[in-house]
N, C-alpha and C. Protein backbone atom coordinates (compact mmCIF):
# COMPACT_ATOMS: atom_id res chain seq x y z
N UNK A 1 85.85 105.45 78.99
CA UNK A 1 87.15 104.92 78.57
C UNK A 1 88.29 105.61 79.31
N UNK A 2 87.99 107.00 78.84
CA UNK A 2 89.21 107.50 79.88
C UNK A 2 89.18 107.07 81.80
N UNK A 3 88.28 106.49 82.24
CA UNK A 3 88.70 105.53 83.72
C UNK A 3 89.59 104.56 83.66
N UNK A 4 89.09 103.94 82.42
CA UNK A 4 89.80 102.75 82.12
C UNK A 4 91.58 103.21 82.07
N UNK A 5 91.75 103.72 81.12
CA UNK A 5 92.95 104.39 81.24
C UNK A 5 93.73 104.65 82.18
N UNK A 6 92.88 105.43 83.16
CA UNK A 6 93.42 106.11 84.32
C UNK A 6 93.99 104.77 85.04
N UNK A 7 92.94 103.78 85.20
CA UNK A 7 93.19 102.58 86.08
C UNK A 7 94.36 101.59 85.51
N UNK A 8 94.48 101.39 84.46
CA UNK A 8 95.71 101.01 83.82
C UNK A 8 97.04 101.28 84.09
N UNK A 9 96.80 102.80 83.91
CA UNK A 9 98.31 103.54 84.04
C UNK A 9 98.70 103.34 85.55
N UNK A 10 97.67 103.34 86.81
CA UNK A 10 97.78 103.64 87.57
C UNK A 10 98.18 102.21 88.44
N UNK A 11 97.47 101.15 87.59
CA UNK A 11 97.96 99.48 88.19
C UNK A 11 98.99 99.08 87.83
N UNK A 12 99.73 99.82 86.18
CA UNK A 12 100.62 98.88 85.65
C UNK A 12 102.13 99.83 86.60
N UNK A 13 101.90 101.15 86.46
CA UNK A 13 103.00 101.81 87.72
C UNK A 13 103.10 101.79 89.08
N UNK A 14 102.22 101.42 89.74
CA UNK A 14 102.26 100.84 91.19
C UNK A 14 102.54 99.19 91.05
N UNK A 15 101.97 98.75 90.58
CA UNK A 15 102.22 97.35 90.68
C UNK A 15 103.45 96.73 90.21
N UNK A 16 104.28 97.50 89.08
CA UNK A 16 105.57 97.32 88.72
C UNK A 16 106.90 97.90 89.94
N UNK A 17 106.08 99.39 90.04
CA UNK A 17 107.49 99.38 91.22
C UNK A 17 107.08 98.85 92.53
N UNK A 18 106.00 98.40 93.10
CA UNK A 18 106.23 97.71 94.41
C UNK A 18 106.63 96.74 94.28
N UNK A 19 106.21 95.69 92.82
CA UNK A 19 106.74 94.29 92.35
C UNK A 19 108.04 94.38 92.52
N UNK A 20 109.02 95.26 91.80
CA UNK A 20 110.24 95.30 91.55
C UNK A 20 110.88 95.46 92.90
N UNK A 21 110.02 96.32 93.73
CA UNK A 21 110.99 96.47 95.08
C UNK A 21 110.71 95.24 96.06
N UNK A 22 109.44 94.48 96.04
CA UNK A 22 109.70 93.02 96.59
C UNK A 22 110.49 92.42 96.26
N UNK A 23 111.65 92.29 94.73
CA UNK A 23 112.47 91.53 94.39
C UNK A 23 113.55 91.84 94.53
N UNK A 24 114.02 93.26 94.47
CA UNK A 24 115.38 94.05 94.77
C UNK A 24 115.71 94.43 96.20
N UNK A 25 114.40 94.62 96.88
CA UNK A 25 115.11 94.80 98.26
C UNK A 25 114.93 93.86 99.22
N UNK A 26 116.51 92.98 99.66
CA UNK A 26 116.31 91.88 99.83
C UNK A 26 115.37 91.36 100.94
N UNK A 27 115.22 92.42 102.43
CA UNK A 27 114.27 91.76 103.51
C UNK A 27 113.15 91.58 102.61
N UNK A 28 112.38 92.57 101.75
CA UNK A 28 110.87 92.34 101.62
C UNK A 28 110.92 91.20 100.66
N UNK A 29 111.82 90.88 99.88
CA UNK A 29 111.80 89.02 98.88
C UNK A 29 111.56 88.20 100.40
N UNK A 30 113.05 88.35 101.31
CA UNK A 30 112.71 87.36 102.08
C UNK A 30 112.17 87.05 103.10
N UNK A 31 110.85 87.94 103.61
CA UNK A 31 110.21 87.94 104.53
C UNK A 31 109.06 88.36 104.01
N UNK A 32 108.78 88.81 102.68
CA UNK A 32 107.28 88.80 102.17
C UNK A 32 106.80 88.35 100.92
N UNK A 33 108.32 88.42 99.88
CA UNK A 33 107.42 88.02 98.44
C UNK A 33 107.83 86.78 98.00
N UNK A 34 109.23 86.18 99.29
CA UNK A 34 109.19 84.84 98.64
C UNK A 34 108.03 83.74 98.61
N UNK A 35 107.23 83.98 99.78
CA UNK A 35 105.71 83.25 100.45
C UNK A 35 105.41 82.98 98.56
N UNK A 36 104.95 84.18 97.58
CA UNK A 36 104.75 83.80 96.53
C UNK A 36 105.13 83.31 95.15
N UNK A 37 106.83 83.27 95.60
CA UNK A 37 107.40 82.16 94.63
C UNK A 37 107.87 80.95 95.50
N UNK A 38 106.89 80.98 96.59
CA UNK A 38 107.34 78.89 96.49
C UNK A 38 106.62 78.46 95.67
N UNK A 39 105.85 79.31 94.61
CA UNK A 39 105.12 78.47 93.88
C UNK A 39 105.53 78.70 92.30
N UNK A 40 106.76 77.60 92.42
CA UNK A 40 107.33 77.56 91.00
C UNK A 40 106.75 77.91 89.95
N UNK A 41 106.19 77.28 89.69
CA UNK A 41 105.19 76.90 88.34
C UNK A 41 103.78 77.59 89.10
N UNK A 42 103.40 78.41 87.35
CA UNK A 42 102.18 79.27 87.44
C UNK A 42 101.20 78.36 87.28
N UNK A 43 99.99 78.36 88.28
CA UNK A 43 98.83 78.01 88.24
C UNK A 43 97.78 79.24 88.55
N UNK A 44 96.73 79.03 88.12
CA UNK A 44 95.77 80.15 88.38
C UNK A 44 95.65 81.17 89.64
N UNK A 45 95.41 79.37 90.64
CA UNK A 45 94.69 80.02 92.46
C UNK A 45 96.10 80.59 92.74
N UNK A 46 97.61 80.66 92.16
CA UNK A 46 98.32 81.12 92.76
C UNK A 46 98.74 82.55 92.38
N UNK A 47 97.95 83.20 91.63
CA UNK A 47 97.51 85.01 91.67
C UNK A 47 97.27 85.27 93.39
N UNK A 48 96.78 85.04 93.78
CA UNK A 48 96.31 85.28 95.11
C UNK A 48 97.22 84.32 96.82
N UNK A 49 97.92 83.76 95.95
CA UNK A 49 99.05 83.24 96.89
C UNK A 49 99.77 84.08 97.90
N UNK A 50 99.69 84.78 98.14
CA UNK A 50 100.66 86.05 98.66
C UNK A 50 100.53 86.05 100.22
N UNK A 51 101.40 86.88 100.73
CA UNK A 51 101.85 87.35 102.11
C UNK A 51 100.81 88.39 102.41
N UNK A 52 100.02 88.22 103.48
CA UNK A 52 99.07 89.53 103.33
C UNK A 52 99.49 90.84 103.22
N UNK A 53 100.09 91.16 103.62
CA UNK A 53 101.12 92.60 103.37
C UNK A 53 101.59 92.51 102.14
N UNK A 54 101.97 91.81 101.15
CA UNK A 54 102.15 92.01 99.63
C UNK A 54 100.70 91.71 99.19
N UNK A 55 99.83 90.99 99.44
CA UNK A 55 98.37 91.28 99.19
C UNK A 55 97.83 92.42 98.73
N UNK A 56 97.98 93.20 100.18
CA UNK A 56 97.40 94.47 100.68
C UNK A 56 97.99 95.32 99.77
N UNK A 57 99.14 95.45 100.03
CA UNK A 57 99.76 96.60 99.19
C UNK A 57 100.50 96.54 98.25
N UNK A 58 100.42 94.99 97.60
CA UNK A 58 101.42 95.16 96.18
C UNK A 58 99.84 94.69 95.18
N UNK A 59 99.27 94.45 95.72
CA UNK A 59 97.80 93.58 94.89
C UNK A 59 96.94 94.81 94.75
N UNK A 60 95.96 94.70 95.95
CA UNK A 60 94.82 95.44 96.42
C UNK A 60 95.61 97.36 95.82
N UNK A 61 95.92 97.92 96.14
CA UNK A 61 96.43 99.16 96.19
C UNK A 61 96.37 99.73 94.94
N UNK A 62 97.29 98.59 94.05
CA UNK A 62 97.37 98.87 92.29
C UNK A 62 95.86 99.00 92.00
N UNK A 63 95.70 97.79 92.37
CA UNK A 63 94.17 98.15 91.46
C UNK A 63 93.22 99.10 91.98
N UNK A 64 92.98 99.64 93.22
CA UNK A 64 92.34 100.47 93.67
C UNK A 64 92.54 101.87 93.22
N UNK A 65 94.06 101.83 93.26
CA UNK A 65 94.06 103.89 93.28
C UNK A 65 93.54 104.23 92.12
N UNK A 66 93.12 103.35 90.65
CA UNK A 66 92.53 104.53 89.81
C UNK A 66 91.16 104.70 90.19
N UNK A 67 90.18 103.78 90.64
CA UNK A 67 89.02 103.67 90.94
C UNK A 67 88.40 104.95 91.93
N UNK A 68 89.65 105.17 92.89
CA UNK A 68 89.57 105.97 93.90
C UNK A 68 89.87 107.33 93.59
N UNK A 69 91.17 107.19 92.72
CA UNK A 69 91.53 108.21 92.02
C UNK A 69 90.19 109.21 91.15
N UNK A 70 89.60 108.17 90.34
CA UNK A 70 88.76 108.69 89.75
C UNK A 70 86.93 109.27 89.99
N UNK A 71 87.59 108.85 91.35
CA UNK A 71 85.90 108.47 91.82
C UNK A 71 84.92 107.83 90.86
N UNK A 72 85.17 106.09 90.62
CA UNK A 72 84.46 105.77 89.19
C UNK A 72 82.86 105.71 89.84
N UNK A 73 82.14 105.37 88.99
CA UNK A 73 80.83 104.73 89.64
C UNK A 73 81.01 102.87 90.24
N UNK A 74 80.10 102.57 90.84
CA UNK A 74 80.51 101.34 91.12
C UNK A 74 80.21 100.12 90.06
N UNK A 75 79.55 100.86 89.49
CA UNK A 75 79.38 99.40 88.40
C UNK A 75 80.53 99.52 87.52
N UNK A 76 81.55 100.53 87.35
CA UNK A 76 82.63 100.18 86.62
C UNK A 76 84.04 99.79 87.60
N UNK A 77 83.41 100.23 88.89
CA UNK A 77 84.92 99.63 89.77
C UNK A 77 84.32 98.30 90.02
N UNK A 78 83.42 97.52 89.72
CA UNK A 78 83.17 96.38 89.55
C UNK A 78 83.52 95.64 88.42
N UNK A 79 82.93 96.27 87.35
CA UNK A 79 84.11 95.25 85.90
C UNK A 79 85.35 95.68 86.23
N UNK A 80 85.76 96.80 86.31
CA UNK A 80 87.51 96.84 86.62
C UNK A 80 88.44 95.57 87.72
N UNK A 81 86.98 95.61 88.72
CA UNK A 81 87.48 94.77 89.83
C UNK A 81 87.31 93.02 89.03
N UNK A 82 86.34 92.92 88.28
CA UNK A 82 86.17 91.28 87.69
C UNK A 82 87.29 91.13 86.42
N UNK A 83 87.77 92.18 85.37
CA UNK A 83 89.18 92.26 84.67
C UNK A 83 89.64 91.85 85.27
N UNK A 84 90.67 92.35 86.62
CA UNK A 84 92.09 92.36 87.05
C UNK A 84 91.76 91.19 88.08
N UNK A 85 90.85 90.16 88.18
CA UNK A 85 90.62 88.73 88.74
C UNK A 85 90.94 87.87 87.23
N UNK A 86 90.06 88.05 86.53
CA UNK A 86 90.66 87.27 85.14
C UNK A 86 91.44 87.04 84.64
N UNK A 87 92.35 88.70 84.44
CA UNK A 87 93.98 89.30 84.04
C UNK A 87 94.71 88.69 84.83
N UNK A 88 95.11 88.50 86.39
CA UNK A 88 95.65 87.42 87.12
C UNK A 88 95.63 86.20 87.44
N UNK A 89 94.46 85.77 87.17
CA UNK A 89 94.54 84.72 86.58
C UNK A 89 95.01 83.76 85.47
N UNK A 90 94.84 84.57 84.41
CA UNK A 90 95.36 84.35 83.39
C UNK A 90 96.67 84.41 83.39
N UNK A 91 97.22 85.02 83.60
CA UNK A 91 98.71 85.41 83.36
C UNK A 91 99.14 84.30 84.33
N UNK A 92 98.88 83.58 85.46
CA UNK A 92 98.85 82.60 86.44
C UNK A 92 98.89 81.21 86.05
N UNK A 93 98.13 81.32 84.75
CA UNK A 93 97.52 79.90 84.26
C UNK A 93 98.29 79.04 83.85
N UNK A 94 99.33 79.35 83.36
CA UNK A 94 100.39 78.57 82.90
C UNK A 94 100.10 78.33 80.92
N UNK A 95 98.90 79.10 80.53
CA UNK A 95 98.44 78.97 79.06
C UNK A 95 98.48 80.32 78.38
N UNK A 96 99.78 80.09 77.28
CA UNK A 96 99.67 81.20 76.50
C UNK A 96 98.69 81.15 75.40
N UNK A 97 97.66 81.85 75.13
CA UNK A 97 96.93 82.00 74.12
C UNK A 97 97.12 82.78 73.19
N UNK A 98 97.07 82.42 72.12
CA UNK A 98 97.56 84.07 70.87
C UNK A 98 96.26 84.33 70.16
N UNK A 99 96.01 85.31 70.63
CA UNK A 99 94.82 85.66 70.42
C UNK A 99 95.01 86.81 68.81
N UNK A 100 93.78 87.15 68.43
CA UNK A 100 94.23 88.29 67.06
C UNK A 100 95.87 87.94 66.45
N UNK A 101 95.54 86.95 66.15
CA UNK A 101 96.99 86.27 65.33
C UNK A 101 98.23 86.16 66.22
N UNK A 102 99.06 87.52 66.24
CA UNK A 102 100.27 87.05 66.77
C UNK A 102 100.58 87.65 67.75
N UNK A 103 99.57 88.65 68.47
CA UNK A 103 98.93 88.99 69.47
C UNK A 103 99.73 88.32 70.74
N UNK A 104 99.70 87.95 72.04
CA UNK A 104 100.36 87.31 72.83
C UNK A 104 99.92 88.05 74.08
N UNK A 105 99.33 87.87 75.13
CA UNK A 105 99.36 87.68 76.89
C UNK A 105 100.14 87.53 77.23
N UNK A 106 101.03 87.60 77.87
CA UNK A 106 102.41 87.75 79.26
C UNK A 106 102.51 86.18 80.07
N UNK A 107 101.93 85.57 79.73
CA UNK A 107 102.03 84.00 80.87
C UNK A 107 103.49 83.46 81.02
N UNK A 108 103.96 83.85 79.30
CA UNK A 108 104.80 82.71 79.13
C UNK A 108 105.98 83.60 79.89
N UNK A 109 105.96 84.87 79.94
CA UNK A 109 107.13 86.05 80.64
C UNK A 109 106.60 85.46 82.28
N UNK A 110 105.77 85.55 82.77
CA UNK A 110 105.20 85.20 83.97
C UNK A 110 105.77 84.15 84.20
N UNK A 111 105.38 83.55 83.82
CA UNK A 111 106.05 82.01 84.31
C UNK A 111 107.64 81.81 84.17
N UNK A 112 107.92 82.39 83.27
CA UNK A 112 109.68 82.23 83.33
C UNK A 112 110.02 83.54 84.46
N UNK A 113 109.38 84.45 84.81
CA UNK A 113 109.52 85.03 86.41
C UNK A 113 109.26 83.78 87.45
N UNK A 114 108.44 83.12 87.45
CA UNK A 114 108.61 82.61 88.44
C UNK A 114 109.72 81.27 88.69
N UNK A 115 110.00 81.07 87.44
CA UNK A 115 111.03 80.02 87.55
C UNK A 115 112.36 80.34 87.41
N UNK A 116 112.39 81.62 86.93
CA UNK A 116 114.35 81.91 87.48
C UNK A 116 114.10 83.23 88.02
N UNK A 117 113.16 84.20 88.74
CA UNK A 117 113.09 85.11 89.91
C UNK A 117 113.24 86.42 89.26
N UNK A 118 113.46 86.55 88.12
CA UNK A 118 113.77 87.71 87.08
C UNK A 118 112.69 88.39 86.41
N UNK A 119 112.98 89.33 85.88
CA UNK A 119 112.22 89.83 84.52
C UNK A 119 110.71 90.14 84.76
N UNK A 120 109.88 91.00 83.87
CA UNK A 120 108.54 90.88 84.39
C UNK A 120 108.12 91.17 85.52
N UNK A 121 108.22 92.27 85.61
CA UNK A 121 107.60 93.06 87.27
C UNK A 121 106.22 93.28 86.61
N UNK A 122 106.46 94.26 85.37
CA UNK A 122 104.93 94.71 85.77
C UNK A 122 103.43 93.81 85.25
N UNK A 123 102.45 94.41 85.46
CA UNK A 123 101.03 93.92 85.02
C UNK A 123 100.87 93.30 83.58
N UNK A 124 100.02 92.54 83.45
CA UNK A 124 99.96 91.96 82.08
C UNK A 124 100.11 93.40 80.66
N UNK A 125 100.19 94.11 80.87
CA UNK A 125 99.89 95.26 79.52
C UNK A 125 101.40 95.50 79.29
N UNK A 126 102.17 95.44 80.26
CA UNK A 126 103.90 95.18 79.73
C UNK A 126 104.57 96.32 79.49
N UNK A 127 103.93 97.38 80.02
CA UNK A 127 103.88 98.86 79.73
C UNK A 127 105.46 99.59 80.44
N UNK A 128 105.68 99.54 81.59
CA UNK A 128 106.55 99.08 82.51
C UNK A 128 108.03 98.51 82.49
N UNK A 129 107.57 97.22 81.82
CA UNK A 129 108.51 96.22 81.73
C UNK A 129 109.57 96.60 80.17
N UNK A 130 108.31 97.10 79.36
CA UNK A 130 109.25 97.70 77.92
C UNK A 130 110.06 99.02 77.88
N UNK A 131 109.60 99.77 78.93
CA UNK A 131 110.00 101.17 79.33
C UNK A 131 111.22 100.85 79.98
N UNK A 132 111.53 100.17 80.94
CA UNK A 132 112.81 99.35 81.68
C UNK A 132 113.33 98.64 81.11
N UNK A 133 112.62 97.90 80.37
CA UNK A 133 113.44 96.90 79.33
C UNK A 133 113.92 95.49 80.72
N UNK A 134 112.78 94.91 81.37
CA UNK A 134 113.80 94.28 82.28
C UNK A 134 112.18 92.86 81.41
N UNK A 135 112.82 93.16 80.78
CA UNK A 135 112.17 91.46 79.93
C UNK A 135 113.29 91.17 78.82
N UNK A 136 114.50 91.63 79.23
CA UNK A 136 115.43 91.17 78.18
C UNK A 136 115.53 89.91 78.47
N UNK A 137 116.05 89.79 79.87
CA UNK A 137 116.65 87.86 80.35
C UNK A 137 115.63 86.75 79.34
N UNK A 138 114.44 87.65 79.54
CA UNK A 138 113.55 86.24 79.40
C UNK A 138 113.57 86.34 77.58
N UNK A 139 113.62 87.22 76.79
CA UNK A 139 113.74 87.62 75.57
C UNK A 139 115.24 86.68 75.44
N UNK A 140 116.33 86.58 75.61
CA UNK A 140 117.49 85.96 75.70
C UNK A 140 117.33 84.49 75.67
N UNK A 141 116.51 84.04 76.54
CA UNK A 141 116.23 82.24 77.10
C UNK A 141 115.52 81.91 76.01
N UNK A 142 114.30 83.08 75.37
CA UNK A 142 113.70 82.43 74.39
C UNK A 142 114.07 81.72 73.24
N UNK A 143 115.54 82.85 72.84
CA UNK A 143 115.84 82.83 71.79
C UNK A 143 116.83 81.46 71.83
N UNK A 144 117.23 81.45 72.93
CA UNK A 144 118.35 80.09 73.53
C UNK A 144 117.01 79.35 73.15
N UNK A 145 116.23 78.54 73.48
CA UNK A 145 115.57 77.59 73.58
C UNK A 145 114.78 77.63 71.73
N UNK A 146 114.57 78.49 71.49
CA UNK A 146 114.86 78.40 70.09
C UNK A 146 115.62 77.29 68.84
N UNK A 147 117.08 78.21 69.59
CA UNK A 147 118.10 77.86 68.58
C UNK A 147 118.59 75.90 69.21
N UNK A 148 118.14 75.76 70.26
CA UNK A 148 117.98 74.21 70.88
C UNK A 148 117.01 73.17 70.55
């Protein structure tokens, strides 16, 4: 368990600040991470949409350094590696599921990233994003579309 951990902490903080700096610093939006919001609307295959250089090192990297970090065995950097295919996917899918009652997955934050360019840098666990607090916008729209 404690790998698991390690690999968590270690995907949801790399993957939030390289996310965030594809969006804030403007060459790398517009010469590497816009390639992955021409795709408005979340669909699955478009987890893997990317610029190979945001691939490489905003994708591949997160999920590697705990594995590497930890020197896991390979049969667990293998479920780690089949999770974070599922986990992006999912969050991709365009389907929020509420799972354990009122429970909730990140899609519906995901997807309103990809349709107004905001909010939601980090990995589905939201770890990141609550620490920054940069899921207010989309916390705001909800409540607008709510009261509409």
């Amino acid at each position: 368990m404690l790998h698991f951990v390690v690999f968590i902490l270690c995907d949801e903080v790399l993957f939030y600040v390289l996310h965030y700096a594809f969006h804030k610093v403007s060459f790398l939006y517009k010469h590497i991470h816009y390639f992955h919001h021409e795709l408005r609307y979340t669909v699955s295959v478009g987890c893997e949409y990317a610029h190979p250089l945001e691939f490489l090192f905003g994708n591949v990297v997160p999920v590697l350094l705990g594995p590497v970090l930890m020197r896991t065995h390979l049969f667990w950097y293998w479920v780690w590696i089949a999770y974070k295919l599922l986990e992006t996917s999912y969050v991709h899918s365009g389907f929020d599921f509420k799972l354990f009652g009122r429970l909730q997955f990140g899609t519906n934050e995901h997807a309103y990233h990809h349709s107004h360019y905001q909010d939601a840098y980090g990995a589905w666990y939201g770890l990141m994003d609550t620490m920054f607090r940069t899921t207010n916008h989309f916390k705001e729209y909800m409540k607008k579309k709510k009261v509409n």
